[in-house]
N, C-alpha and C. Protein backbone atom coordinates (compact mmCIF):
# COMPACT_ATOMS: atom_id res chain seq x y z
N UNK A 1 -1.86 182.23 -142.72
CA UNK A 1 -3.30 182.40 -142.88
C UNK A 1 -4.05 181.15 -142.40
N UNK A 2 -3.32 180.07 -142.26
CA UNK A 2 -3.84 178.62 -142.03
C UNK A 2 -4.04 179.16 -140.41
N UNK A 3 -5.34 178.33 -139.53
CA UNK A 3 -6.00 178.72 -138.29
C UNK A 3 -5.97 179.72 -137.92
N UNK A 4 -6.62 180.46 -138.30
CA UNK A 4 -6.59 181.60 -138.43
C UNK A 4 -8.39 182.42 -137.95
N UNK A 5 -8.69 182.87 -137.15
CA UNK A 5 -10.01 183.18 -136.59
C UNK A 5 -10.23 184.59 -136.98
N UNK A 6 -11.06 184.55 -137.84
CA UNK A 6 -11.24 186.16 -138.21
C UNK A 6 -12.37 186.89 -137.48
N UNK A 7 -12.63 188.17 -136.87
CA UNK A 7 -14.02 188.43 -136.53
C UNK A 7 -13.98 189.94 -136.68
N UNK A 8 -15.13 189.61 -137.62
CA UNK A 8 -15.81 191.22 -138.18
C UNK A 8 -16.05 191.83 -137.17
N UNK A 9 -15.89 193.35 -137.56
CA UNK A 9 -16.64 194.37 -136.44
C UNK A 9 -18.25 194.68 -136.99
N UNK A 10 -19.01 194.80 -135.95
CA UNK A 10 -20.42 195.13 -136.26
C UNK A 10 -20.62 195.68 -137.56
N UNK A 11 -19.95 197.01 -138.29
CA UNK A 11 -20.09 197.68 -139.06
C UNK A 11 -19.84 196.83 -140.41
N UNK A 12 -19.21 196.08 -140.28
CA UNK A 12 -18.98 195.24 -141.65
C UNK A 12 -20.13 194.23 -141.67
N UNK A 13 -20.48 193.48 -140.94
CA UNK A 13 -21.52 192.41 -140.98
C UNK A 13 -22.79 192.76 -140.26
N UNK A 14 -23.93 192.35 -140.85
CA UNK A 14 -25.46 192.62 -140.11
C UNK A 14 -25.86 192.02 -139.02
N UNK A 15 -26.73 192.11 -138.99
CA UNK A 15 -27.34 190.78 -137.61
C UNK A 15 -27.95 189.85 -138.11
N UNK A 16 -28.05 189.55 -139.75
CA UNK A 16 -28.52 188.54 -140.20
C UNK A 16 -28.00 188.64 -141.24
N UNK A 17 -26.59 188.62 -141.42
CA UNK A 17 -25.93 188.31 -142.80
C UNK A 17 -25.56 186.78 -142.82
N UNK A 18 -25.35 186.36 -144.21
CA UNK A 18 -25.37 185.44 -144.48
C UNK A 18 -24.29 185.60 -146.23
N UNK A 19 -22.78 185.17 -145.22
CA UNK A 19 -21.87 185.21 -145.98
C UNK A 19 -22.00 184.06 -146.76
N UNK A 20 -21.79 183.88 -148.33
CA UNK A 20 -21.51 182.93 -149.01
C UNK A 20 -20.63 183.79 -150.22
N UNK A 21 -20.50 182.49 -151.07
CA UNK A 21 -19.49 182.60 -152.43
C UNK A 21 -18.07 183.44 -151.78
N UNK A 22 -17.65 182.37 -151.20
CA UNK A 22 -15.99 183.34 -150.75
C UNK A 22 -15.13 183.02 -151.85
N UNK A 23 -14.51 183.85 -152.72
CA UNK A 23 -13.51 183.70 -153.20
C UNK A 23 -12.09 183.60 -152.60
N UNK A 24 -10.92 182.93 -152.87
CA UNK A 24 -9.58 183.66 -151.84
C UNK A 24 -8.81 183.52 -153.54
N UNK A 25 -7.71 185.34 -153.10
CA UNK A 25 -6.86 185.93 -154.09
C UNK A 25 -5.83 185.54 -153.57
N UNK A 26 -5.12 184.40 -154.22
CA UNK A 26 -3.78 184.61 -153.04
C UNK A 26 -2.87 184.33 -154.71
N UNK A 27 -2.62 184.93 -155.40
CA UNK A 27 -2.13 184.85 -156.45
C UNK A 27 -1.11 186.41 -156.54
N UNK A 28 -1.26 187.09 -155.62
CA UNK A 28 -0.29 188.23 -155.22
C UNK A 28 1.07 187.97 -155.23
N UNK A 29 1.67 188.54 -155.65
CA UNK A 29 3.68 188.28 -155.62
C UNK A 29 4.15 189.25 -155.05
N UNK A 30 5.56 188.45 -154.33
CA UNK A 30 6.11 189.13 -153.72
C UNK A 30 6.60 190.40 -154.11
N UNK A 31 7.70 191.07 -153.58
CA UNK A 31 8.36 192.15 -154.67
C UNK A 31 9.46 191.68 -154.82
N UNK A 32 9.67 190.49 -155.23
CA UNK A 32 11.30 189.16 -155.88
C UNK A 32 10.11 188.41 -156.93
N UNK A 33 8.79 188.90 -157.13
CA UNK A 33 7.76 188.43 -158.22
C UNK A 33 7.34 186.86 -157.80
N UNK A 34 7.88 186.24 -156.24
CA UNK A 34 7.37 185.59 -156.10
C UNK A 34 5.99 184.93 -155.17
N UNK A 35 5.29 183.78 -155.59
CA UNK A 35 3.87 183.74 -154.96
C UNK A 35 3.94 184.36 -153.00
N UNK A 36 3.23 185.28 -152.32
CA UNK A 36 3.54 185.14 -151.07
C UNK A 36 2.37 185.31 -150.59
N UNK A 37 1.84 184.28 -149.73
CA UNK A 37 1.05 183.38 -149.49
C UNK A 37 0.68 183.73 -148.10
N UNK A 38 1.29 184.93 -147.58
CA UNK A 38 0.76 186.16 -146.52
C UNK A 38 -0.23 187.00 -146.78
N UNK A 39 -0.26 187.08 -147.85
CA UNK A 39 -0.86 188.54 -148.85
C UNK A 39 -2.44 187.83 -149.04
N UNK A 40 -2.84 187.87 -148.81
CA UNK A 40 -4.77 187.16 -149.83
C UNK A 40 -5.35 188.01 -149.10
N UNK A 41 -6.12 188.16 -150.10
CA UNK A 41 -7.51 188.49 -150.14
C UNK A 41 -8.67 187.96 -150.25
N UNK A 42 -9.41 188.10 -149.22
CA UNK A 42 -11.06 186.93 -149.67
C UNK A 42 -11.78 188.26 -150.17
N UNK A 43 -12.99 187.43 -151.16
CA UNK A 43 -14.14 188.37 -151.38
C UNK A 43 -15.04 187.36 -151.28
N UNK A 44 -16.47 187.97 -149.96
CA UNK A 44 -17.29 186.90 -149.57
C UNK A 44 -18.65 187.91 -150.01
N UNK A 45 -19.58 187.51 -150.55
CA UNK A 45 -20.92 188.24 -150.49
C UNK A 45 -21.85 187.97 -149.93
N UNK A 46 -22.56 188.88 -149.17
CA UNK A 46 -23.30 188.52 -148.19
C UNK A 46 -24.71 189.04 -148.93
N UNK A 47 -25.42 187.64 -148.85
CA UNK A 47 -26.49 187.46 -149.62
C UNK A 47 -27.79 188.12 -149.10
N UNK A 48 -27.96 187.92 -147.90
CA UNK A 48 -28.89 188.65 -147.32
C UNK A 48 -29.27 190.26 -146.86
N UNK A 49 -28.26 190.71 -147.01
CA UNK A 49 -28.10 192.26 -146.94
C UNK A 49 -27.23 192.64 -148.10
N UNK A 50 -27.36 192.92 -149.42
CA UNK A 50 -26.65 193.10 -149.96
C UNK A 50 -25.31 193.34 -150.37
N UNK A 51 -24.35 192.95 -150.51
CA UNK A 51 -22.55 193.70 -150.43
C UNK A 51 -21.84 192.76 -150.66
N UNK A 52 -20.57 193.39 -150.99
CA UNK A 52 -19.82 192.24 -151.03
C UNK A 52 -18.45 192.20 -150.13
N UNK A 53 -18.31 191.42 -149.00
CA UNK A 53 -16.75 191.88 -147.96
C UNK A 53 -15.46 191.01 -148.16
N UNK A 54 -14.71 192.29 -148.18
CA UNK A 54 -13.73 192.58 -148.82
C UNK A 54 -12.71 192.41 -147.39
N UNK A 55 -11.42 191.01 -147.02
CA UNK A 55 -10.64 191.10 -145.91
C UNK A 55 -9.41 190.49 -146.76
N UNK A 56 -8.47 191.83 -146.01
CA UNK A 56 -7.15 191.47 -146.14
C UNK A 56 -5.96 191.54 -145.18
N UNK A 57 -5.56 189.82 -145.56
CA UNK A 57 -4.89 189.09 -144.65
C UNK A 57 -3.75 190.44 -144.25
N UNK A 58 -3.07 190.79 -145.12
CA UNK A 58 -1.71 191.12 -144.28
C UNK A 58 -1.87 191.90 -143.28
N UNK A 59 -2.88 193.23 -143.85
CA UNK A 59 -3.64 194.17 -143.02
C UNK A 59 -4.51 193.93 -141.60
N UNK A 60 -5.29 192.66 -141.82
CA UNK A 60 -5.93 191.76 -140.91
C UNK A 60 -7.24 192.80 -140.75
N UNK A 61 -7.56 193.41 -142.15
CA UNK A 61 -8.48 194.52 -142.05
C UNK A 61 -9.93 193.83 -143.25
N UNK A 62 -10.93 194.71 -142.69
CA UNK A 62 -12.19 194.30 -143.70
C UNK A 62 -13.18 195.36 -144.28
N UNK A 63 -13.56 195.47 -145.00
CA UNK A 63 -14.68 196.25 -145.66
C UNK A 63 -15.66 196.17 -146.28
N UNK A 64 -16.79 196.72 -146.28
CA UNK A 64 -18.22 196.49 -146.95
C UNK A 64 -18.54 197.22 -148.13
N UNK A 65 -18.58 196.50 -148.87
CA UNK A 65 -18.87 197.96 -150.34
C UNK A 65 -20.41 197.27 -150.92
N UNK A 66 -21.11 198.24 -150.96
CA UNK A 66 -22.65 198.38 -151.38
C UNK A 66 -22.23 198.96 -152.27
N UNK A 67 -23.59 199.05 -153.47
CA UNK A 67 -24.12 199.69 -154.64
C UNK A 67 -25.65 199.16 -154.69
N UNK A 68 -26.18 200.03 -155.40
CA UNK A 68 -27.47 200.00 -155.88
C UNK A 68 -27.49 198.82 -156.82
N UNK A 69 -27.04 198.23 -157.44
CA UNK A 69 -26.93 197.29 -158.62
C UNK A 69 -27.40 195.69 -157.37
N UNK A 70 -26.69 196.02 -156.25
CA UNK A 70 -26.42 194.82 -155.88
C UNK A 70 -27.62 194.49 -155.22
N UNK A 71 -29.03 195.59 -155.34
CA UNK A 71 -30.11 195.14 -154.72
C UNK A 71 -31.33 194.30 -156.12
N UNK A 72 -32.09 193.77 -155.62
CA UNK A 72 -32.91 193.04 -156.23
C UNK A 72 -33.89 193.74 -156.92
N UNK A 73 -34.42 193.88 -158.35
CA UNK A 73 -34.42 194.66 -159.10
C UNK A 73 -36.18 194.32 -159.49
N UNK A 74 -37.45 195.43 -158.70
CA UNK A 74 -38.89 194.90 -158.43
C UNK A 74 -39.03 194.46 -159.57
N UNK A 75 -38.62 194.88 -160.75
CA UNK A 75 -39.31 194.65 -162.45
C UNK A 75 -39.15 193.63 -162.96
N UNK A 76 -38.15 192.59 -162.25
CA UNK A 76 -37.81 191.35 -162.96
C UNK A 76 -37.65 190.22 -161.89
N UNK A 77 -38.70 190.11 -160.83
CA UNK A 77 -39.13 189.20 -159.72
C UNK A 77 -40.69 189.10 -159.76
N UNK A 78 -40.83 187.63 -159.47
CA UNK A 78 -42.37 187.50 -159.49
C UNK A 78 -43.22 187.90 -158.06
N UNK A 79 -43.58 188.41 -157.98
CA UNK A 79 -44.36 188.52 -156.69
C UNK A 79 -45.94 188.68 -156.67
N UNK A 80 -46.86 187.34 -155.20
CA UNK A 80 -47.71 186.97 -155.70
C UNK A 80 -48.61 187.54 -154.10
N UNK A 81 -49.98 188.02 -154.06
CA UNK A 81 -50.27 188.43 -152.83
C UNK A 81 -51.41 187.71 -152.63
């Protein structure tokens, strides 16, 4: 996973996303139950378009998962005109 160049396809990322808070899962075990350090998973959320993307290493695959929750909620933001 070390140098490693990842690049989203259009459908996963916007034209003005703005990935932050990456987590990495690499706490996966082998099937001998030990750590294997092929296997992770990041979870990055992209702040500007709502979602949170979801890439995994072994697969070398990615995904976008939305919900309604994850948008900004008018009743509890100040807004001034």
């Amino acid at each position: 996973f070390t140098d490693q160049i990842v690049t989203f396809p259009q459908e996963i990322l916007r034209r003005n996303s703005l990935l932050t808070n990456l987590v990495i899962d690499d706490n996966i075990r082998s099937e001998y139950g030990v750590p294997d350090c092929d296997n992770v998973f990041v979870y990055m959320s992209d702040s500007t378009n709502p979602a949170l993307i979801v890439y995994d290493s072994r697969k070398d695959s990615a995904w976008r998962i939305t919900h309604p929750y994850m948008f900004p909620d008018p009743d509890f933001g100040t807004y001034r005109v």
